[in-house]
Protein backbone atom coordinates (compact mmCIF):
# COMPACT_ATOMS: atom_id res chain seq x y z
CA UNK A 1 0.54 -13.47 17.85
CA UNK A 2 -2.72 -12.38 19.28
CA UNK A 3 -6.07 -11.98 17.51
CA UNK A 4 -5.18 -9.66 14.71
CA UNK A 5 -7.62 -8.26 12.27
CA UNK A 6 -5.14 -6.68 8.82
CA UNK A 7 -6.83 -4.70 6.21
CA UNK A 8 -6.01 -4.86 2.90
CA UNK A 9 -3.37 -2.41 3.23
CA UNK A 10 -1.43 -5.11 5.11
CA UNK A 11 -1.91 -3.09 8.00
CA UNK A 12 -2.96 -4.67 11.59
CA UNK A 13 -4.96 -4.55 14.60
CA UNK A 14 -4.73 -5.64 18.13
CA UNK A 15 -7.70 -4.72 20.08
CA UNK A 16 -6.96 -3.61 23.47
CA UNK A 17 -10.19 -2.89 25.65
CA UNK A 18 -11.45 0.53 23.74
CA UNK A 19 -7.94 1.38 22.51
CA UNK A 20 -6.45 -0.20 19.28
CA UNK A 21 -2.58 -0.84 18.73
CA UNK A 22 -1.94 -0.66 14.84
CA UNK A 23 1.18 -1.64 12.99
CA UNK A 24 2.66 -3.11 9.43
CA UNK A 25 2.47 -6.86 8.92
CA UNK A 26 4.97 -8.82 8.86
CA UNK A 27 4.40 -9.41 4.91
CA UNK A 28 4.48 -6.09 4.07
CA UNK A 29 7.84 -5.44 5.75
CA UNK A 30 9.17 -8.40 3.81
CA UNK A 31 8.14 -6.99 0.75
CA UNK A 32 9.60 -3.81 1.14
CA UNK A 33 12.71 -4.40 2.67
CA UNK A 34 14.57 -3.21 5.79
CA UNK A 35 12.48 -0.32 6.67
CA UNK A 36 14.33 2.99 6.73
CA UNK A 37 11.93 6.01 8.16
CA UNK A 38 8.30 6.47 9.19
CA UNK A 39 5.84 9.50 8.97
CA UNK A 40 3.37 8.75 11.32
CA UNK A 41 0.29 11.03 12.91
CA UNK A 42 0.69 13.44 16.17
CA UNK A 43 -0.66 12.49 19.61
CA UNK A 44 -4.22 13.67 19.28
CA UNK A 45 -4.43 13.67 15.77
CA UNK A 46 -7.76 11.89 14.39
CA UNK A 47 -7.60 8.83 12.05
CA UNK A 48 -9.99 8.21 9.66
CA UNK A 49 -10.62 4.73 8.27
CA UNK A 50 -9.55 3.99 4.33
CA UNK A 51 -7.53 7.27 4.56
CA UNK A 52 -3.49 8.28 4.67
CA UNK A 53 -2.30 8.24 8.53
CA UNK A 54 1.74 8.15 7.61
CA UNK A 55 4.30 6.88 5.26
CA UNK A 56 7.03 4.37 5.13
CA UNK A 57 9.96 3.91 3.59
CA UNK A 58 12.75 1.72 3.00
CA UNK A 59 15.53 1.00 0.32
CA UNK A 60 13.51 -0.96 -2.10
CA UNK A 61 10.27 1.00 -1.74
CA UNK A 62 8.25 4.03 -0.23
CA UNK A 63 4.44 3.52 0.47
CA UNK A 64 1.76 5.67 2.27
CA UNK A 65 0.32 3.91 5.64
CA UNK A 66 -3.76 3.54 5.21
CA UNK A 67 -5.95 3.99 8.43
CA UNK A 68 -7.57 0.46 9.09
CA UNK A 69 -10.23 2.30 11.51
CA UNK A 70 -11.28 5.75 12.90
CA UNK A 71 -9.70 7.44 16.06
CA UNK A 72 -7.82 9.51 18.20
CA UNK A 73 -4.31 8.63 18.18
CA UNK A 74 -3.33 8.26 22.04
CA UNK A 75 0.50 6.86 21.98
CA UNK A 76 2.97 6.48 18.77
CA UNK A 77 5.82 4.55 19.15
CA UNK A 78 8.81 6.77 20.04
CA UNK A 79 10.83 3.56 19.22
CA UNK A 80 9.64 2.51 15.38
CA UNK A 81 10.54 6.30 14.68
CA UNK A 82 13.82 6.18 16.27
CA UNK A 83 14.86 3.15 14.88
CA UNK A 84 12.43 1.98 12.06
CA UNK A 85 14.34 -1.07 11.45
CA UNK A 86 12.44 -2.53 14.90
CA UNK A 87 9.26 -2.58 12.54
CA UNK A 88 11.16 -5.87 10.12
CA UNK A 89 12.58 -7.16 13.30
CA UNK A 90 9.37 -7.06 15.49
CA UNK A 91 6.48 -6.53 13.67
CA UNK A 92 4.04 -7.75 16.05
CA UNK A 93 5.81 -6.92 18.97
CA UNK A 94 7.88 -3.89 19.77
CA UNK A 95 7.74 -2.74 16.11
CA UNK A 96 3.99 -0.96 16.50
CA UNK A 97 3.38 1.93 15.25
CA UNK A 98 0.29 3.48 17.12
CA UNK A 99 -2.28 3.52 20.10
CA UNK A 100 -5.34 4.49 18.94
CA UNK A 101 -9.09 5.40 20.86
CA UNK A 102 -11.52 3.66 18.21
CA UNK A 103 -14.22 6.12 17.24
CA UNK A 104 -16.31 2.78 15.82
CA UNK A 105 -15.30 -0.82 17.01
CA UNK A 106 -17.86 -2.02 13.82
CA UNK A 107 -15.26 -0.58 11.58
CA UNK A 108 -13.32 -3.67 12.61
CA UNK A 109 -16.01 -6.10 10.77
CA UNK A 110 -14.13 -4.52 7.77
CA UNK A 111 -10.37 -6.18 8.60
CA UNK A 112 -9.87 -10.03 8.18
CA UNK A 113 -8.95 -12.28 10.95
CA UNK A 114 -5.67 -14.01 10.64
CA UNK A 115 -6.04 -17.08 8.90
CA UNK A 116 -8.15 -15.30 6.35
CA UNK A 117 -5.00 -12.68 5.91
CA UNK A 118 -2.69 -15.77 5.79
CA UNK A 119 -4.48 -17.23 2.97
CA UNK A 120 -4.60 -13.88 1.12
CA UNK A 121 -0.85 -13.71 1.54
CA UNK A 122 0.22 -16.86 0.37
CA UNK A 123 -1.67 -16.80 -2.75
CA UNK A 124 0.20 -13.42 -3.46
């Protein structure tokens, strides 16, 4: 894994130049099962931190997706939606969800790094 920043949503971030790639961690996925389907935004559709971008769903559970930061959504993963079972399989990998332009890279001061998400986790 990279250097992730997860809100408390359990969603993550990968900062790549002035893009982000977002997707569900890998504890969240756990906790809900083999993931079934995904409602994610349109190409072009803005984000808005701390607010709905999509849903998920699997046998177990169904949850709405929270924005960890503002932007323009650039690229969603044809592949999650095709086959959302990638997202338990590769979570950090091939199982993103979006590619997004951050409006404000300060918004990211809001996620926790890694270890910090790890310890939050582990407590749970």
């Amino acid at each position: 894994m990279s250097q992730l920043r997860f809100s408390a949503g359990h969603v993550w971030v990968r900062v790549e130049g002035s893009d982000a790639i977002i997707g569900l961690s890998e504890y969240l996925q756990d906790q809900m099962g083999e993931i079934t389907s995904l409602a994610l935004p349109d190409l072009g559709d803005l984000l808005h931190a701390k607010r709905r971008m999509g849903h998920v769903e699997s046998e177990e559970a169904s949850s709405p997706i929270e924005a960890p930061i503002s932007g323009e959504v650039l690229e969603v993963n044809a592949e999650a939606l095709e086959n959302p079972d990638v997202v338990n399989t590769e979570p950090y990998g091939s199982g993103w969800l979006l590619r997004v332009r951050m409006e404000d890279p300060r918004e990211l001061e809001d996620l926790i790094n890694e270890e910090e998400y790890a310890d939050l986790t582990t407590e749970v």
